[in-house]
C-alpha atoms as a PDB file:
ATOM      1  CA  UNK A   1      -8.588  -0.182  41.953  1.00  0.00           C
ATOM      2  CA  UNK A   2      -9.043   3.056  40.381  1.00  0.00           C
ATOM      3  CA  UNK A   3     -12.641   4.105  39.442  1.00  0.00           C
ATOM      4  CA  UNK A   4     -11.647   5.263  35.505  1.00  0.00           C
ATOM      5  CA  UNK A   5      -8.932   3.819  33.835  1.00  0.00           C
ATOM      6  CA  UNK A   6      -6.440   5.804  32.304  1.00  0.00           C
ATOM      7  CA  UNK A   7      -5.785   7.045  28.495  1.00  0.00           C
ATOM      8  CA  UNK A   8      -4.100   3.595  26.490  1.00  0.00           C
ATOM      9  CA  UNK A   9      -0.834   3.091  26.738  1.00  0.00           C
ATOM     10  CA  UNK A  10      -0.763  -0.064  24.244  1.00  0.00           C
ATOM     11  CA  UNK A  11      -2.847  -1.127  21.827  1.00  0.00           C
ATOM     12  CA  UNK A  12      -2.456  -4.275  19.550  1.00  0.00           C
ATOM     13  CA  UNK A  13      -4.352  -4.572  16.802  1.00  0.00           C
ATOM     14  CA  UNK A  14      -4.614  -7.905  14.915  1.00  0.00           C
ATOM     15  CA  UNK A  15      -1.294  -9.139  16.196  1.00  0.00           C
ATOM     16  CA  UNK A  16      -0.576 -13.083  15.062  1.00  0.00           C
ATOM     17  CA  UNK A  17       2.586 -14.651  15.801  1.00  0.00           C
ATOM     18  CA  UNK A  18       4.398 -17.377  13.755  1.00  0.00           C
ATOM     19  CA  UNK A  19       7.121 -20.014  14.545  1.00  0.00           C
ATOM     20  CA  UNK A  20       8.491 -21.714  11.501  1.00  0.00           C
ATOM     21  CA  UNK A  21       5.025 -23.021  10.435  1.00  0.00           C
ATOM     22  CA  UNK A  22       3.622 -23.083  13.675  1.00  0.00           C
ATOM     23  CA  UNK A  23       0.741 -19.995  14.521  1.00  0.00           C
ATOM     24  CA  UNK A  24       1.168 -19.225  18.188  1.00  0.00           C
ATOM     25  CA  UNK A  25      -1.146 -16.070  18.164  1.00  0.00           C
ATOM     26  CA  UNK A  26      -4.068 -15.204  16.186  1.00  0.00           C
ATOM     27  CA  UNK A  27      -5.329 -12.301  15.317  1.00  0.00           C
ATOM     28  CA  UNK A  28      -4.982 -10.845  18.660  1.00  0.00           C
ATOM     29  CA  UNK A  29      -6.742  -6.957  19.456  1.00  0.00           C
ATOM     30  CA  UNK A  30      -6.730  -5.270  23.195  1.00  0.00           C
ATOM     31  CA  UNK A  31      -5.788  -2.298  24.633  1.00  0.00           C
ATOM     32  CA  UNK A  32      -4.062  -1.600  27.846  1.00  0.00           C
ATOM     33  CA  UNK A  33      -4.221   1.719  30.256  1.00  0.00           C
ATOM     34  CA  UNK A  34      -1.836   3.239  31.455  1.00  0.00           C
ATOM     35  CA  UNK A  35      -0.983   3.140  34.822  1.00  0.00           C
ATOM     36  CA  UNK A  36      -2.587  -0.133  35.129  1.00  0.00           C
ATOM     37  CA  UNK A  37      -2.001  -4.017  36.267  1.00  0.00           C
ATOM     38  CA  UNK A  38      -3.482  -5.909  33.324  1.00  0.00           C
ATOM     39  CA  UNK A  39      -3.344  -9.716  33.820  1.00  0.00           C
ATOM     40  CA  UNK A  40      -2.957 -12.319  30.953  1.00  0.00           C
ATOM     41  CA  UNK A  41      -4.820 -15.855  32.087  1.00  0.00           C
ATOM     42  CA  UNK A  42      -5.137 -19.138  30.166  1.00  0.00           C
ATOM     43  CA  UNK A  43      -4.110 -22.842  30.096  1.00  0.00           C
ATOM     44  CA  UNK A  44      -0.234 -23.449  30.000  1.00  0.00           C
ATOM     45  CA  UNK A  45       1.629 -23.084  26.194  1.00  0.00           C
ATOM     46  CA  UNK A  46      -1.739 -20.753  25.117  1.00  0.00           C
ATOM     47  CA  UNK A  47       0.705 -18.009  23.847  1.00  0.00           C
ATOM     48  CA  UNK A  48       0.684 -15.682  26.638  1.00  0.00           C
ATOM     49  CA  UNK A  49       4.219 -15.726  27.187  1.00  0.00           C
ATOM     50  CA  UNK A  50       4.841 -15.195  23.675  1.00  0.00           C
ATOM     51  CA  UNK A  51       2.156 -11.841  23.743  1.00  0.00           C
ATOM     52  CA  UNK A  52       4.430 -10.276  26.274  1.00  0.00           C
ATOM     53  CA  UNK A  53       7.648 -10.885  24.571  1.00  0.00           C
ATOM     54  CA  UNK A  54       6.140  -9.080  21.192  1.00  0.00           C
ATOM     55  CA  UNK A  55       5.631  -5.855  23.224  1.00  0.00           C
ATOM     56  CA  UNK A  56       9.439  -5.415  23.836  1.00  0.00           C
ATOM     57  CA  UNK A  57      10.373  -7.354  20.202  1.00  0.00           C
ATOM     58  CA  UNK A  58      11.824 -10.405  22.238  1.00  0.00           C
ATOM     59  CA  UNK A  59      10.546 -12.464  19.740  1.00  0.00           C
ATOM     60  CA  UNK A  60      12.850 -11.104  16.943  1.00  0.00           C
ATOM     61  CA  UNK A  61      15.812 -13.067  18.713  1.00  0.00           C
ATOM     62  CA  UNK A  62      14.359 -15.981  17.857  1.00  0.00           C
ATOM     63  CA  UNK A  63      14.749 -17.723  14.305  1.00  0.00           C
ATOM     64  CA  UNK A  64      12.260 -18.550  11.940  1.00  0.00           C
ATOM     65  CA  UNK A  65       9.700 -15.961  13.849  1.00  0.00           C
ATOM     66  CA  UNK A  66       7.301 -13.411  12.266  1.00  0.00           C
ATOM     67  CA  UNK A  67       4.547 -11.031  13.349  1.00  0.00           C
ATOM     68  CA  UNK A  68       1.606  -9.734  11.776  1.00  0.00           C
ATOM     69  CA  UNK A  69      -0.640  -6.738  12.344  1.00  0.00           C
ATOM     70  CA  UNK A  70       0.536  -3.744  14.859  1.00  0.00           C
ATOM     71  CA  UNK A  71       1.086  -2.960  18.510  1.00  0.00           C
ATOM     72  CA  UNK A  72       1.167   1.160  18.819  1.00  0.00           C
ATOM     73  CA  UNK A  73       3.056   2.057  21.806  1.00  0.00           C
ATOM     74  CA  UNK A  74       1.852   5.888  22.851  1.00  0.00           C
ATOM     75  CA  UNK A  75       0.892   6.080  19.260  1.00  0.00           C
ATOM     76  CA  UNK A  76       3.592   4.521  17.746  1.00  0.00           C
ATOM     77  CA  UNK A  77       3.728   0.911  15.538  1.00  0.00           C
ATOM     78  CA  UNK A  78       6.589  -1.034  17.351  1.00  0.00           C
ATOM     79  CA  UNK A  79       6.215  -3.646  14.789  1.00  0.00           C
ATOM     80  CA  UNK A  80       7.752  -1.009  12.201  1.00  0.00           C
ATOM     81  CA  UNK A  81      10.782  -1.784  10.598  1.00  0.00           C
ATOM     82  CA  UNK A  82      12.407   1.288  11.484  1.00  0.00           C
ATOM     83  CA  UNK A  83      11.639   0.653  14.980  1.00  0.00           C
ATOM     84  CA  UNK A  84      14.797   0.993  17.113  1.00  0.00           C
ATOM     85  CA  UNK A  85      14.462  -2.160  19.703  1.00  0.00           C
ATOM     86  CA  UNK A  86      16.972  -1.138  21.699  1.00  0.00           C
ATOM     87  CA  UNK A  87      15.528   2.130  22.695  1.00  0.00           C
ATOM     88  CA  UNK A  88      12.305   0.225  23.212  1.00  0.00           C
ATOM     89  CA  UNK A  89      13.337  -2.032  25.656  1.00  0.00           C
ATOM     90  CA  UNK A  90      15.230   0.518  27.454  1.00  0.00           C
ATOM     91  CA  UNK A  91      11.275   2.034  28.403  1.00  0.00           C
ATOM     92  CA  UNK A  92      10.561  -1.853  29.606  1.00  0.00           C
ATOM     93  CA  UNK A  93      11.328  -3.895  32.647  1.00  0.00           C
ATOM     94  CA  UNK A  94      10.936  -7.425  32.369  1.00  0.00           C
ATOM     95  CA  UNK A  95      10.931 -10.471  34.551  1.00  0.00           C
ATOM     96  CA  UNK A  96      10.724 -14.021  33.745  1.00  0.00           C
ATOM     97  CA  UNK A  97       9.318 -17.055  35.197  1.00  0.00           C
ATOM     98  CA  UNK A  98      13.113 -18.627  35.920  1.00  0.00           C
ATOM     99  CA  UNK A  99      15.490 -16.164  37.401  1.00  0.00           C
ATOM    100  CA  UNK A 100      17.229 -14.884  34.525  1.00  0.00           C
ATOM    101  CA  UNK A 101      20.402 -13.269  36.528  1.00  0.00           C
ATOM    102  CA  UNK A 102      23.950 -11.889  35.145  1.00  0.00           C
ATOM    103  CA  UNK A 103      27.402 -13.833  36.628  1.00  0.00           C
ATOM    104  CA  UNK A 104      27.986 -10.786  38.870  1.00  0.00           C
ATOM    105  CA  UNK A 105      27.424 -10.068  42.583  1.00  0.00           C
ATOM    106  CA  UNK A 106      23.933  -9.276  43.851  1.00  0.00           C
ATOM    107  CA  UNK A 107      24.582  -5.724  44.108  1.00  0.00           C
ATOM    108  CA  UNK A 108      26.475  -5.868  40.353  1.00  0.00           C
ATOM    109  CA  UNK A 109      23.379  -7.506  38.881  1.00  0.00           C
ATOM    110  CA  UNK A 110      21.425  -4.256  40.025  1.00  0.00           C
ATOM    111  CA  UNK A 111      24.479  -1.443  39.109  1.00  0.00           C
ATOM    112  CA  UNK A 112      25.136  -2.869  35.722  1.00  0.00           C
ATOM    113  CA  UNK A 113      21.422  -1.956  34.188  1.00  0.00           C
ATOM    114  CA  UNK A 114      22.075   1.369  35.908  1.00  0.00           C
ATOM    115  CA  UNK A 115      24.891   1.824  34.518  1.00  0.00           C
ATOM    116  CA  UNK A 116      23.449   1.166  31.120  1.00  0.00           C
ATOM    117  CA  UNK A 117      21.155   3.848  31.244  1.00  0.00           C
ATOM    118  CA  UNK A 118      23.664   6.254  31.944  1.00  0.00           C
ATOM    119  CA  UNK A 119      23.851   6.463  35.714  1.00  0.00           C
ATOM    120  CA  UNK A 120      28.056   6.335  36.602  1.00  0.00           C
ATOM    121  CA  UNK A 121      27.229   8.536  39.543  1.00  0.00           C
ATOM    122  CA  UNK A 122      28.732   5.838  43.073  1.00  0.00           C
ATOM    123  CA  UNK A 123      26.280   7.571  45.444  1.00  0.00           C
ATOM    124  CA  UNK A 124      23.426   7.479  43.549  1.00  0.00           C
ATOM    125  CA  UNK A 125      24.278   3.815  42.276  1.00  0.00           C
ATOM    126  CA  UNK A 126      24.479   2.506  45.924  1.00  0.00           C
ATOM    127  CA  UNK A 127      21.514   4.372  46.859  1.00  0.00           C
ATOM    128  CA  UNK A 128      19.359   2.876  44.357  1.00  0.00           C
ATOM    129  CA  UNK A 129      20.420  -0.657  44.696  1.00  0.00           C
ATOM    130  CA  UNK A 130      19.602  -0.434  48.285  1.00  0.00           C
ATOM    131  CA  UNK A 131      16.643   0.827  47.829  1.00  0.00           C
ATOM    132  CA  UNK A 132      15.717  -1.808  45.045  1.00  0.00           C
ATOM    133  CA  UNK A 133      16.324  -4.839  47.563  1.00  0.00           C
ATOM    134  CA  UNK A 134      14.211  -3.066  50.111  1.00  0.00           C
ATOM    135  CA  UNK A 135      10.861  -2.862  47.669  1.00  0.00           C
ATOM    136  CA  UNK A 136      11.532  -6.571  47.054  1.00  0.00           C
ATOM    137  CA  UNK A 137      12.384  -7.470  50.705  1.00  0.00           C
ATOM    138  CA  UNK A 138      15.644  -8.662  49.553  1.00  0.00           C
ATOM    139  CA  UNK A 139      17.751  -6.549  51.811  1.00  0.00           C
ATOM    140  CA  UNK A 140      17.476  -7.489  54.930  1.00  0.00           C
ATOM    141  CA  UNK A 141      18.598 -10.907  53.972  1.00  0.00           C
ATOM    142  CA  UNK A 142      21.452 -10.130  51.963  1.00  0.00           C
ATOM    143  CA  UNK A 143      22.361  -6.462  53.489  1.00  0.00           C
ATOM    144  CA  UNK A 144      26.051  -7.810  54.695  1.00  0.00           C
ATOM    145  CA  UNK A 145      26.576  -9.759  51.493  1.00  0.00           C
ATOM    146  CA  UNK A 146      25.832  -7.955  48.517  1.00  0.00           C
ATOM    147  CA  UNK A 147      29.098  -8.556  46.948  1.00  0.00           C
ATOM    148  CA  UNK A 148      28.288 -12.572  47.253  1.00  0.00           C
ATOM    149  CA  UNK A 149      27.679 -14.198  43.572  1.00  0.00           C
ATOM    150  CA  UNK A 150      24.254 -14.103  42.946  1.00  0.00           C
ATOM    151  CA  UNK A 151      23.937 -17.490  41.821  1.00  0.00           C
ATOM    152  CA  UNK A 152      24.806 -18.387  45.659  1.00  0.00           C
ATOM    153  CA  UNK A 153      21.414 -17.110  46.818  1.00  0.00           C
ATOM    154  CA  UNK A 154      18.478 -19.586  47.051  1.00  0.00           C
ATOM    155  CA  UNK A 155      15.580 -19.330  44.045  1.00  0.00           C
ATOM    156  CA  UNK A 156      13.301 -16.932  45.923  1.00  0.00           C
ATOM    157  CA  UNK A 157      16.139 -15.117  46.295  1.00  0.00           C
ATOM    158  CA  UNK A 158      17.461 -15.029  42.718  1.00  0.00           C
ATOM    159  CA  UNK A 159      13.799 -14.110  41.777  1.00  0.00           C
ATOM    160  CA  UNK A 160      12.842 -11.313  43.655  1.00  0.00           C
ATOM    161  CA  UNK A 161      16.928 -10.189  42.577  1.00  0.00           C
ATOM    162  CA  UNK A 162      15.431 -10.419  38.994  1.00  0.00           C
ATOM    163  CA  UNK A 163      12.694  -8.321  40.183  1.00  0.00           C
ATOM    164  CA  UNK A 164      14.623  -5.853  42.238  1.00  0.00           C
ATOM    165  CA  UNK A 165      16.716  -5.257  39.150  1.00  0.00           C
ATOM    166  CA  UNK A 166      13.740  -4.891  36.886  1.00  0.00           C
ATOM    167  CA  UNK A 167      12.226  -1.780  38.833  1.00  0.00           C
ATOM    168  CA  UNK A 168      15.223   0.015  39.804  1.00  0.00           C
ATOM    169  CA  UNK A 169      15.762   1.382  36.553  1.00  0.00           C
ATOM    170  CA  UNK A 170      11.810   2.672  37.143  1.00  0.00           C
ATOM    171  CA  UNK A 171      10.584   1.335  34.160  1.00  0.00           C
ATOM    172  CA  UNK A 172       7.946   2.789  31.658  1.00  0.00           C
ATOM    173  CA  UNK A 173       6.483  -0.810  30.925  1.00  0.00           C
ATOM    174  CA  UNK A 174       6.915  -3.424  33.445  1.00  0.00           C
ATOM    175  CA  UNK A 175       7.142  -7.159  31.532  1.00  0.00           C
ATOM    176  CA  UNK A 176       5.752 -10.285  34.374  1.00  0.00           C
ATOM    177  CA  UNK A 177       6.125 -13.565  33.148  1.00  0.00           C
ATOM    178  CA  UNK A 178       4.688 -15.914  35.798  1.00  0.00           C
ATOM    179  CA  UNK A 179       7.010 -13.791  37.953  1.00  0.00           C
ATOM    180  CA  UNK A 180       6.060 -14.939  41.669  1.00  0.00           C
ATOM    181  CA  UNK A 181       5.704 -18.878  41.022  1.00  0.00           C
ATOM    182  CA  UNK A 182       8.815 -19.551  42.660  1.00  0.00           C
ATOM    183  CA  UNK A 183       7.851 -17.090  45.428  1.00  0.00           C
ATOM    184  CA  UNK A 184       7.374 -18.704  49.478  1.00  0.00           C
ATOM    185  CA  UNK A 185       3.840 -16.823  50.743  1.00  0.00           C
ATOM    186  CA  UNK A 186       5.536 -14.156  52.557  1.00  0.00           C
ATOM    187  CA  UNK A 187       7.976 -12.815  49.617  1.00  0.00           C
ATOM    188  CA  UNK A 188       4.748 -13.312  47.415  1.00  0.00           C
ATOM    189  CA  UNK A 189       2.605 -10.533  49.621  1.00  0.00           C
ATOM    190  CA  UNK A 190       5.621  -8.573  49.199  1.00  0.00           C
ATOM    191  CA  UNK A 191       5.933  -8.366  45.916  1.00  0.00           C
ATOM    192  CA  UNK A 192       2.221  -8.260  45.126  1.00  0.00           C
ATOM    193  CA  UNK A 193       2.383  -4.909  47.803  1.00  0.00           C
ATOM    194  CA  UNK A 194       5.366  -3.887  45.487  1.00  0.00           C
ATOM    195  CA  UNK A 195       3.357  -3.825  41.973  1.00  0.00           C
ATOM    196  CA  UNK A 196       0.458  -2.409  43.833  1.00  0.00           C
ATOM    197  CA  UNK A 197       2.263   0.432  44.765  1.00  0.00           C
ATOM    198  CA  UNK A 198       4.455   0.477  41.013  1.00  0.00           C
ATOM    199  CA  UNK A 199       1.210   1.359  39.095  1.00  0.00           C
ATOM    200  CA  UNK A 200       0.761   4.468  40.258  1.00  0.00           C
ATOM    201  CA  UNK A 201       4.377   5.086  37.986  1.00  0.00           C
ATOM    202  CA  UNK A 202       4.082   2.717  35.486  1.00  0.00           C
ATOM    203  CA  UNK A 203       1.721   0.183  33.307  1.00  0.00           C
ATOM    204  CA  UNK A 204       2.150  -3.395  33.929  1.00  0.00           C
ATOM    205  CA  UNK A 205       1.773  -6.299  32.013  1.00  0.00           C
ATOM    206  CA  UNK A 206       1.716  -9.694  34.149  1.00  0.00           C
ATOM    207  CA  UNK A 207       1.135 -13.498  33.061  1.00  0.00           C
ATOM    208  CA  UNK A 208      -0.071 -15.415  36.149  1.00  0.00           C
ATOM    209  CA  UNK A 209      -1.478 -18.667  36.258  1.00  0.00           C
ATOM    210  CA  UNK A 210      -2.878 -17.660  39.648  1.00  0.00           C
ATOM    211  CA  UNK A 211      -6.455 -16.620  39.123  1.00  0.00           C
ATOM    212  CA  UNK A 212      -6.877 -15.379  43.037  1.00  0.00           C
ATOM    213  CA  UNK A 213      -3.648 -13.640  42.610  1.00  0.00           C
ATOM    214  CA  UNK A 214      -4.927 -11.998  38.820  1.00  0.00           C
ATOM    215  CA  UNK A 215      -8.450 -11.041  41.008  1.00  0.00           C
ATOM    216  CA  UNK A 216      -6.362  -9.255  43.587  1.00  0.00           C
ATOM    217  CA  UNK A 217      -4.095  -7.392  41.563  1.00  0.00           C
ATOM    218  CA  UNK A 218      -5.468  -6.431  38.360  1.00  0.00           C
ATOM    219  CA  UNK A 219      -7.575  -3.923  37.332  1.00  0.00           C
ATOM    220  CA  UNK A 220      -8.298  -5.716  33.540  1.00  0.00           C
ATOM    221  CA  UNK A 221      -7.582  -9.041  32.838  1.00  0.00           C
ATOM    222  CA  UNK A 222      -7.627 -10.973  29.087  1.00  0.00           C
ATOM    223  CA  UNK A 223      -7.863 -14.855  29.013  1.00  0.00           C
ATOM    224  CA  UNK A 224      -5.904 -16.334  25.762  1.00  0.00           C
ATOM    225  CA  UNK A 225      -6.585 -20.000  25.046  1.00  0.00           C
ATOM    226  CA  UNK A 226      -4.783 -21.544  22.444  1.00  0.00           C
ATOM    227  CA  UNK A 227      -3.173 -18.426  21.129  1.00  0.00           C
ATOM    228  CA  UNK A 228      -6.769 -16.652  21.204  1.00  0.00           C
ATOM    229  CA  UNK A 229      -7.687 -13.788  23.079  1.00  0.00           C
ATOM    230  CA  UNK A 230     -11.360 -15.322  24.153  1.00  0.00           C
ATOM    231  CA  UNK A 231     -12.642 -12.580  26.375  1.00  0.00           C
ATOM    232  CA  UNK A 232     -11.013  -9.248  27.883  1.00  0.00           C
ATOM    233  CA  UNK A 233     -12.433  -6.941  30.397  1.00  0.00           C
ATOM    234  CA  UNK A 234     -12.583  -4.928  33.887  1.00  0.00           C
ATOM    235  CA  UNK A 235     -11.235  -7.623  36.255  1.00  0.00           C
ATOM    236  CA  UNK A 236     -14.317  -7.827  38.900  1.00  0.00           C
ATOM    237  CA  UNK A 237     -16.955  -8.444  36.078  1.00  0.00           C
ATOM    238  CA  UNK A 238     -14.167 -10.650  34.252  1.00  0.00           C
ATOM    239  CA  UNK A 239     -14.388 -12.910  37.153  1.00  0.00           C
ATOM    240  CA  UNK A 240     -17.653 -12.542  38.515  1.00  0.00           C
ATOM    241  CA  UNK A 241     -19.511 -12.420  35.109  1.00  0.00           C
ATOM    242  CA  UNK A 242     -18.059 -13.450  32.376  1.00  0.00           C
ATOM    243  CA  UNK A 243     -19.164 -13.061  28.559  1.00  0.00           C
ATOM    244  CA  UNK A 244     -18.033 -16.341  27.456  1.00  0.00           C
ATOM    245  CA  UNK A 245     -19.139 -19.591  28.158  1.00  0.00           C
ATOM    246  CA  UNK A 246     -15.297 -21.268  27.757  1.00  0.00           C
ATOM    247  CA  UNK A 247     -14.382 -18.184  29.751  1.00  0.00           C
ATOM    248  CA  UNK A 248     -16.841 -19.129  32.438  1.00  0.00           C
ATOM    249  CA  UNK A 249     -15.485 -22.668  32.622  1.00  0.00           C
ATOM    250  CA  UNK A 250     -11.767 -21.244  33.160  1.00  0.00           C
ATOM    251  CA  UNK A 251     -12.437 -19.414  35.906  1.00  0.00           C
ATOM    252  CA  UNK A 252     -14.565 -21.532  37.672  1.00  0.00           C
ATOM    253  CA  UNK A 253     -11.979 -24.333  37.281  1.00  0.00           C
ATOM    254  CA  UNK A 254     -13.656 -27.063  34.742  1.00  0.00           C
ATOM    255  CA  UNK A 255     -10.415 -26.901  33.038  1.00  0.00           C
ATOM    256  CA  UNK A 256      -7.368 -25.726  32.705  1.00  0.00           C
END
């Protein structure tokens, strides 16, 4: 973990989040580094899925939704009207806690993001979907049948495909919603090796309902309870001294 964090890379400011007549955030301020692992931690359905979809504007494809306040990306209000959300989430990587995979082959599911962002280039798109499956230890195990359907492979599979797809477009923002639950031990030191190594490039926002995993990885972690951002901080004094009692219960596991 770095001594000094880095200059912000997002800052939210006030954000609350609204589902028909449902509030699912409130009021919600931090700011994130860049170059950083921040975790999100809390009691299941506290909003902190919903959080990370508002920093890529996931949650304007679904109805009846609106956001309040502001979330500046280097500077800039992505809440703004005349934000273009397509360009945004072209910066952003995101996995979620199901596999969430295209009907193509394993290597297609990689080469079709690629291709999005302008890469046509056969070399270069082989290349990098090898190289993909090797960060997630994926290609070993499918090496001699990457034009199988990916729905063939088994769930740890499919995720850490999700994964290997997410990075090999070398994302700006990196999006991790609960993204090793499905993960055996093994595939999970991988990929916790993986974002270790990813921060040094890029600023990543992760969701875990695995406190010893948010301890390991994180350098700053924020604990949202009931769509309220209780407490935020360095990660070692987040878990070793917290500021709140209701934070202090969390993490020494009187509830949640």
């Amino acid at each position: 973990m770095p001594a000094e964090l880095n200059d912000t890379k997002i800052k939210a400011e006030n954000v609350s989040l609204f589902v028909q007549d449902k509030q699912v955030l409130n009021r919600i301020s931090l700011e994130i580094p860049e170059q950083c692992i921040y975790a999100f931690v809390g009691p299941e359905a506290g909003g902190k899925s919903s959080l990370l979809r508002c920093f890529n504007r996931l949650t304007d494809l679904s109805e009846h939704t609106r956001i309040q306040g502001a979330i500046y990306l280097d500077g800039q209000n992505i809440l703004a009207s005349t934000t273009d959300t397509r360009k945004l989430r072209m910066r952003m990587g995101m996995v979620f806690q199901q596999p969430n995979l295209f009907p193509f082959s394993i290597a297609d599911n990689i080469r079709y993001v690629l291709k999005l962002r302008g890469i046509k280039n056969h070399s270069e798109l082989q290349d990098r979907v090898e190289v993909a499956l090797k960060r997630t230890g994926l290609f070993r195990e499918v090496h001699d049948s990457l034009n199988r359907p990916a729905a063939d492979l088994n769930l740890s599979q499919q995720q850490r495909l999700s994964i290997a797809r997410a990075i090999a477009i070398e994302p700006e923002i990196l999006l991790l919603d609960d993204p090793m639950s499905l993960l055996d031990p093994w595939s999970t030191l991988v990929i916790e090796e993986l974002f270790l190594e990813l921060k040094d490039k890029c600023t990543i926002l992760m969701v875990t309902h695995n406190l010893k995993q948010a301890a390991r990885l994180s350098d700053m972690t924020a604990f949202i309870y009931n769509g309220t951002l209780i407490e935020q901080g360095p990660t070692n004094r987040f878990f070793t001294s917290p500021g709140k009692e209701l934070t202090q219960k969390y993490v020494s596991g009187k509830f949640g």
